[in-house]
N, C-alpha and C. Protein backbone atom coordinates (compact mmCIF):
# COMPACT_ATOMS: atom_id res chain seq x y z
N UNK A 1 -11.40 9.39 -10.80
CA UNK A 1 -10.59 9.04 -9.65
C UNK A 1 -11.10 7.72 -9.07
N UNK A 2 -10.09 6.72 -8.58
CA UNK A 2 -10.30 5.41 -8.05
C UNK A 2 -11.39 5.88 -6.76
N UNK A 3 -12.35 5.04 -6.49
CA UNK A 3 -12.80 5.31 -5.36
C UNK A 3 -12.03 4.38 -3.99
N UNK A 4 -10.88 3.85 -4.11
CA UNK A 4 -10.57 3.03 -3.01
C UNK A 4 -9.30 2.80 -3.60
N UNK A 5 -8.30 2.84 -2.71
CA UNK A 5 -7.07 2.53 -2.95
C UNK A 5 -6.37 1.38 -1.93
N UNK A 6 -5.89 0.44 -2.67
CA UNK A 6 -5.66 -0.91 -1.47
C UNK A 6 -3.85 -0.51 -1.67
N UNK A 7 -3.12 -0.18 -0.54
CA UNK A 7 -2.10 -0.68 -0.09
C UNK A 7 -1.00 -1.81 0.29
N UNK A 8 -0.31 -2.54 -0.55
CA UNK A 8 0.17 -3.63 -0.57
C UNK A 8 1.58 -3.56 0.13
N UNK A 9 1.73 -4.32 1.08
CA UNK A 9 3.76 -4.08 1.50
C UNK A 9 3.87 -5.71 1.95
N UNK A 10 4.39 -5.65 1.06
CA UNK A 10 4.92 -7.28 0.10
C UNK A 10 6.39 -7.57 1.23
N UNK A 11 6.17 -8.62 1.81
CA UNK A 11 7.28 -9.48 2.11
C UNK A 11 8.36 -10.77 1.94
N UNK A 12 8.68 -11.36 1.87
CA UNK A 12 9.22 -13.18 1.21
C UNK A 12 7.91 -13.89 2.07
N UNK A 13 7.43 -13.61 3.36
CA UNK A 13 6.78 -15.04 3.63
C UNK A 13 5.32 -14.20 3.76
N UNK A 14 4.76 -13.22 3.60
CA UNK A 14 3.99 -12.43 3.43
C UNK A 14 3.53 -11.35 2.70
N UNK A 15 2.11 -11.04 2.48
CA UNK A 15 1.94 -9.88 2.34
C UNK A 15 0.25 -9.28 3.36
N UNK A 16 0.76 -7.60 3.10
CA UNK A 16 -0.06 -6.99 4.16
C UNK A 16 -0.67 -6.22 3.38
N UNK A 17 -2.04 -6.02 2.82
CA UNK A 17 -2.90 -5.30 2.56
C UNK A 17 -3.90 -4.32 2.89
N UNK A 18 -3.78 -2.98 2.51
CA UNK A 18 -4.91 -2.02 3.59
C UNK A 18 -5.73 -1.26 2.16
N UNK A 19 -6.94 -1.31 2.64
CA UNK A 19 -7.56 -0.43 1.60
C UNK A 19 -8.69 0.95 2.63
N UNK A 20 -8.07 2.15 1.25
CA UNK A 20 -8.61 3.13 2.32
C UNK A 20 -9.33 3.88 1.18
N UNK A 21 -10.46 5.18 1.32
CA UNK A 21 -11.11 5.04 0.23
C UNK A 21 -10.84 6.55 -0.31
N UNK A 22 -11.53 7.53 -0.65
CA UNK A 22 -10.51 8.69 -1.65
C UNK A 22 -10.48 9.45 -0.43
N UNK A 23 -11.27 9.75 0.49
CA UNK A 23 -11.18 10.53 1.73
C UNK A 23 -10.25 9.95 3.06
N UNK A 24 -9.27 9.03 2.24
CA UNK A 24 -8.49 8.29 3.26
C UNK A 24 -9.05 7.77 4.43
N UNK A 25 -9.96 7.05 4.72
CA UNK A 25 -10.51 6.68 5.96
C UNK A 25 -10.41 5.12 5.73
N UNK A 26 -10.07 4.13 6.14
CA UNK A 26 -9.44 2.81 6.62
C UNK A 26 -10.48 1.89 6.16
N UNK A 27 -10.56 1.41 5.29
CA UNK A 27 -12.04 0.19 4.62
C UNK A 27 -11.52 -1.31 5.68
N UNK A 28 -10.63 -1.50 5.40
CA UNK A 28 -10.25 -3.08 5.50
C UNK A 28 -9.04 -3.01 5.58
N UNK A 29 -8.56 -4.41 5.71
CA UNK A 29 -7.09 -5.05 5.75
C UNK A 29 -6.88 -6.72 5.81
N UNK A 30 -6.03 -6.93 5.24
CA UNK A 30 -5.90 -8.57 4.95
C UNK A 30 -4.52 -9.10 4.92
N UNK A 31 -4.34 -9.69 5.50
CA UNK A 31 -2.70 -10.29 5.42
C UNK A 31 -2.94 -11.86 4.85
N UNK A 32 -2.19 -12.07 3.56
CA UNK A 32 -1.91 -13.26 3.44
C UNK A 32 -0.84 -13.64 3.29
N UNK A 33 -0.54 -15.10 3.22
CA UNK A 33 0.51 -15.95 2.87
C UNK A 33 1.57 -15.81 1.58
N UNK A 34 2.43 -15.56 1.03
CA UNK A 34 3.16 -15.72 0.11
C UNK A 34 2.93 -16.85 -0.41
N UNK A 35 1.96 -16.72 -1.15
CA UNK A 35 2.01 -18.27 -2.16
C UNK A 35 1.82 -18.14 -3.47
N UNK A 36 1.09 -19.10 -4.06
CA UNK A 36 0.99 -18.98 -5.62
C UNK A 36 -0.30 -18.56 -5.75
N UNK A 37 -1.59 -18.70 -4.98
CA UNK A 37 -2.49 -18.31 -4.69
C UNK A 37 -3.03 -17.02 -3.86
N UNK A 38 -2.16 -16.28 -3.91
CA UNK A 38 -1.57 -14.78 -2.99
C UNK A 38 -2.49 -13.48 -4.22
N UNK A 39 -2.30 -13.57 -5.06
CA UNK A 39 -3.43 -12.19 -6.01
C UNK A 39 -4.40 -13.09 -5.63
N UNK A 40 -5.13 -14.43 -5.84
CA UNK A 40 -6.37 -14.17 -6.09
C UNK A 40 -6.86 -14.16 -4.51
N UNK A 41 -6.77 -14.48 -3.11
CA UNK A 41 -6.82 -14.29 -2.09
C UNK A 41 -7.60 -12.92 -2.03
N UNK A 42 -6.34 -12.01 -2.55
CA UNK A 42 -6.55 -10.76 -2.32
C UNK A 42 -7.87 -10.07 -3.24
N UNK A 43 -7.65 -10.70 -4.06
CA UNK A 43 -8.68 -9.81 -5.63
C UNK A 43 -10.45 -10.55 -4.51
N UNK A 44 -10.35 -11.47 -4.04
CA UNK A 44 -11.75 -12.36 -3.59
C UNK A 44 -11.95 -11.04 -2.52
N UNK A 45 -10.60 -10.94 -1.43
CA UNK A 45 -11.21 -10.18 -0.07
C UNK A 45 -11.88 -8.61 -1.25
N UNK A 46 -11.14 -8.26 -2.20
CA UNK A 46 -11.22 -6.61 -2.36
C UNK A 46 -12.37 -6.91 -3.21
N UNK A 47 -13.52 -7.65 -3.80
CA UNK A 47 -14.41 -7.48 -4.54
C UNK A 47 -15.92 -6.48 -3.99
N UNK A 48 -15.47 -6.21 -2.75
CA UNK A 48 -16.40 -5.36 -1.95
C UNK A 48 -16.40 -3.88 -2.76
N UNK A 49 -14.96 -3.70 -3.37
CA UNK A 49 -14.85 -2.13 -3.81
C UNK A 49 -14.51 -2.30 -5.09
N UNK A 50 -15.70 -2.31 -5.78
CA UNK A 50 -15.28 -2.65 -7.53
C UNK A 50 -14.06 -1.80 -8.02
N UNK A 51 -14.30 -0.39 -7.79
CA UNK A 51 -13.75 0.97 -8.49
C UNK A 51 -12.66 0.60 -7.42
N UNK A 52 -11.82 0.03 -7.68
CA UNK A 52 -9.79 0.37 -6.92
C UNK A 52 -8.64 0.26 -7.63
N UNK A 53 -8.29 0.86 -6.93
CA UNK A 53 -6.28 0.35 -7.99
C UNK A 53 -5.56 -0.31 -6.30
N UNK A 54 -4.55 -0.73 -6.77
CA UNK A 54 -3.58 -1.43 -6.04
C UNK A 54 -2.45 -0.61 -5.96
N UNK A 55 -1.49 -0.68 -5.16
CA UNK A 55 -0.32 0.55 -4.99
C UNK A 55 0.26 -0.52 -4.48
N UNK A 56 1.41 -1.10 -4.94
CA UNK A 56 2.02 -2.33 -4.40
C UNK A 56 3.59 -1.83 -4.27
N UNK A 57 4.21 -1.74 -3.21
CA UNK A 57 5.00 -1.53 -2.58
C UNK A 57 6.70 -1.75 -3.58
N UNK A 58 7.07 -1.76 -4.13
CA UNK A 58 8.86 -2.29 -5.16
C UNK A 58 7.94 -3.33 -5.61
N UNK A 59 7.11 -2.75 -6.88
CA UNK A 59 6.38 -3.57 -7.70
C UNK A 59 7.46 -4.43 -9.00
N UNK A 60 8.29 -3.69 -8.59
CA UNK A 60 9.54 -4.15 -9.59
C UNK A 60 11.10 -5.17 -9.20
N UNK A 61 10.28 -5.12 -7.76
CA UNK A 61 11.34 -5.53 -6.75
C UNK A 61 10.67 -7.14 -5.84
N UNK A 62 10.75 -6.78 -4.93
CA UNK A 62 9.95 -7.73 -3.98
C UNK A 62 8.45 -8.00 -4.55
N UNK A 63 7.91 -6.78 -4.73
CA UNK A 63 6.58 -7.31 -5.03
C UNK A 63 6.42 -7.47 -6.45
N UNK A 64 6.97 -7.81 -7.50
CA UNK A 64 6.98 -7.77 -8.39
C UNK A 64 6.01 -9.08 -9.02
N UNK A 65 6.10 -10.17 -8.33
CA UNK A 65 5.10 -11.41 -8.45
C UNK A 65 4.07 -11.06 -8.43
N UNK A 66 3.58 -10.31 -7.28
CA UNK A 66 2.44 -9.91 -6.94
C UNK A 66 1.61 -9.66 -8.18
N UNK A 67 2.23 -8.06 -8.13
CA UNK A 67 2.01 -6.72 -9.27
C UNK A 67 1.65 -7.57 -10.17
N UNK A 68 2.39 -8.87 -10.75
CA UNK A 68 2.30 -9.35 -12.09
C UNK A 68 1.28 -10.00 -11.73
N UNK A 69 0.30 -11.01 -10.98
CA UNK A 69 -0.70 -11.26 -10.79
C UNK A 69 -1.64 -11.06 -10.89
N UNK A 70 -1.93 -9.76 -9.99
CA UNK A 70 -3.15 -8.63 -10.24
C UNK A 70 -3.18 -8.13 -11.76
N UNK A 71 -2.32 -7.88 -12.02
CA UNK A 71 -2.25 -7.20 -13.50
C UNK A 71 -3.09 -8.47 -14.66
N UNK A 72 -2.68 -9.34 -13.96
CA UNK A 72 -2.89 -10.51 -15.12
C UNK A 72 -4.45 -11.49 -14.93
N UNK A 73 -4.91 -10.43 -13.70
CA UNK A 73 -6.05 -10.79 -12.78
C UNK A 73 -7.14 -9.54 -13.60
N UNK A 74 -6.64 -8.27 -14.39
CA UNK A 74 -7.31 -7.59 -14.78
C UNK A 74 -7.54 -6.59 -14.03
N UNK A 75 -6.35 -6.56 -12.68
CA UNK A 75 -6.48 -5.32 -11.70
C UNK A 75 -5.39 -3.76 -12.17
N UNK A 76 -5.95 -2.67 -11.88
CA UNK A 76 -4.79 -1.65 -12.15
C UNK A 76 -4.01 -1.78 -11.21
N UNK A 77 -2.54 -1.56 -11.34
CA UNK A 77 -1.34 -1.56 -10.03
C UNK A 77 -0.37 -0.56 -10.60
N UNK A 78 0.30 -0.16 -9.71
CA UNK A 78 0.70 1.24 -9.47
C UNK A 78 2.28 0.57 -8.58
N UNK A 79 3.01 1.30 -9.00
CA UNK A 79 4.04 0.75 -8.33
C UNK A 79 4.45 1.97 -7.10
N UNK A 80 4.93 1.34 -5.83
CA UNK A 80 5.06 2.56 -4.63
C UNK A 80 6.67 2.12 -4.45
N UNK A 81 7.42 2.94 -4.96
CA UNK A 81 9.13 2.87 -5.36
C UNK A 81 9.27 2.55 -3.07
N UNK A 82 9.95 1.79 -2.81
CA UNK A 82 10.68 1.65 -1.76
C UNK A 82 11.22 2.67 -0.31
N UNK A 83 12.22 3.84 -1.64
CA UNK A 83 12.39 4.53 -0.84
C UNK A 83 11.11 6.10 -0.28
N UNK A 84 10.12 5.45 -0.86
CA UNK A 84 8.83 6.92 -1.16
C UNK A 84 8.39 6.22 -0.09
N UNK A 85 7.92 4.57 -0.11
CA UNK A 85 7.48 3.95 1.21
C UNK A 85 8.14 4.17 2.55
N UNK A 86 9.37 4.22 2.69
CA UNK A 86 9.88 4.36 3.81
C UNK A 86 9.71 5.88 4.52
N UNK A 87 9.79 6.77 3.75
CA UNK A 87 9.75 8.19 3.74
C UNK A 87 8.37 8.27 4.70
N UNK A 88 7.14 7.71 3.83
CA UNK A 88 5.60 7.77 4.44
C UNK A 88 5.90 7.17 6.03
N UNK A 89 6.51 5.87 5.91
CA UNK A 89 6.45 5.62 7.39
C UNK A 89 7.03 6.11 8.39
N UNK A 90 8.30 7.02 8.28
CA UNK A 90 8.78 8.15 8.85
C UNK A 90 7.76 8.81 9.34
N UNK A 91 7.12 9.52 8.24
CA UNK A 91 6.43 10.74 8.81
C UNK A 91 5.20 10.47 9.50
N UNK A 92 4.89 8.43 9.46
CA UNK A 92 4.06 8.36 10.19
C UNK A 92 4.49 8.35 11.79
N UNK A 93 5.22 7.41 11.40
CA UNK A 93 6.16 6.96 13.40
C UNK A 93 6.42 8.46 13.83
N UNK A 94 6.42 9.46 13.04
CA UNK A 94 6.96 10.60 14.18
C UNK A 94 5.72 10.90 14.47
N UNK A 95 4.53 11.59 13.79
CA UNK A 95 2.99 11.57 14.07
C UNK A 95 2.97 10.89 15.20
N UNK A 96 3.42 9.46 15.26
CA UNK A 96 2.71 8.59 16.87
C UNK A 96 3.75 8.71 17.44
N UNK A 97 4.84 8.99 17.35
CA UNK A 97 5.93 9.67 18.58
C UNK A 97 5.30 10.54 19.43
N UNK A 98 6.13 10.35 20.86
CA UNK A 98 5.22 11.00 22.25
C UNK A 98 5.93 12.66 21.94
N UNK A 99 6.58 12.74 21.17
CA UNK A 99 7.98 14.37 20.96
C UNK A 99 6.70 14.67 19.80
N UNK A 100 6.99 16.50 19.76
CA UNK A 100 6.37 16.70 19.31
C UNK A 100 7.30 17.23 17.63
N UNK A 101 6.58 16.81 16.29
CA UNK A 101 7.51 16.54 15.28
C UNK A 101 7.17 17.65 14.12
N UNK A 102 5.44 18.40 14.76
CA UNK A 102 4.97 19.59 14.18
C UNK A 102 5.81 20.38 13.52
N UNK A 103 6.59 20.83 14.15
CA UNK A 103 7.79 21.59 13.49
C UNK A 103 8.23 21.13 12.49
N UNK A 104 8.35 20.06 12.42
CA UNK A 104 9.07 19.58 11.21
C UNK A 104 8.51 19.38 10.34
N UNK A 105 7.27 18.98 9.96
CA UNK A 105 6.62 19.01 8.98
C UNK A 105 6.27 20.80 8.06
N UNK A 106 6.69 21.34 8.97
CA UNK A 106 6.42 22.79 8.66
C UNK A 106 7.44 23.34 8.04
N UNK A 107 8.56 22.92 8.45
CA UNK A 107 9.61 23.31 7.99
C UNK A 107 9.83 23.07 6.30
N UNK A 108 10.20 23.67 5.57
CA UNK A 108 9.89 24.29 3.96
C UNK A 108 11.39 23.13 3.61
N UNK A 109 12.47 22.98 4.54
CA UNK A 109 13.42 22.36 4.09
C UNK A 109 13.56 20.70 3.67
N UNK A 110 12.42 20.20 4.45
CA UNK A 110 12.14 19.32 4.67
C UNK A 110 10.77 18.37 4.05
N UNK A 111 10.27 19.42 3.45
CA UNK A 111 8.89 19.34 2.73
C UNK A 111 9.35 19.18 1.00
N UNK A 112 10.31 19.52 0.89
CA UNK A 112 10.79 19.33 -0.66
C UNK A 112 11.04 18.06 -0.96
């Protein structure tokens, strides 16, 4: 198992990077520029955590430059399909919603 997993959510004039480690607890974060120099930026900040993979956000889509970078940088990348990303941030924003959303996560209909 990776010991650190870096989070990528790829934009046109950006990207936002988070790396968290197998017990999910928050290592770092890095935002850079959309450029041509955008993987190795990132591969310099993440050399702190040898053992990682990358999870890059529509690796086939938007981030698809990226993905091809790292890959070609000798990094593992993992593609995180779009609509699976949006889903996660749902269930985060309701978590920090002031309503309480407990229920819903409990609910068996909704968990499938």
């Amino acid at each position: 198992m990776t010991a650190v997993m870096i989070g990528v959510d790829p934009h046109k004039g950006s990207h936002t990077a988070v790396a968290i480690s197998a017990d999910e607890c928050p290592l770092g974060r890095m935002g850079v520029r959309a450029c041509p120099a955008q993987a190795e930026q990132l591969v310099a900040w993440a050399q702190a955590w040898p053992d990682r993979a990358w999870a890059v956000e529509g690796a086939a889509g938007l981030g698809h430059l990226l993905a091809r970078q790292l890959v070609a940088a000798g990094e593992y990348v993992v593609d995180v399909p779009p609509k699976l990303a949006a889903r996660v941030r749902l269930l985060v924003s309701c978590e920090r919603s002031s309503f309480d959303c407990g229920s819903r996560f409990r609910d068996d209909a909704l968990c499938r």
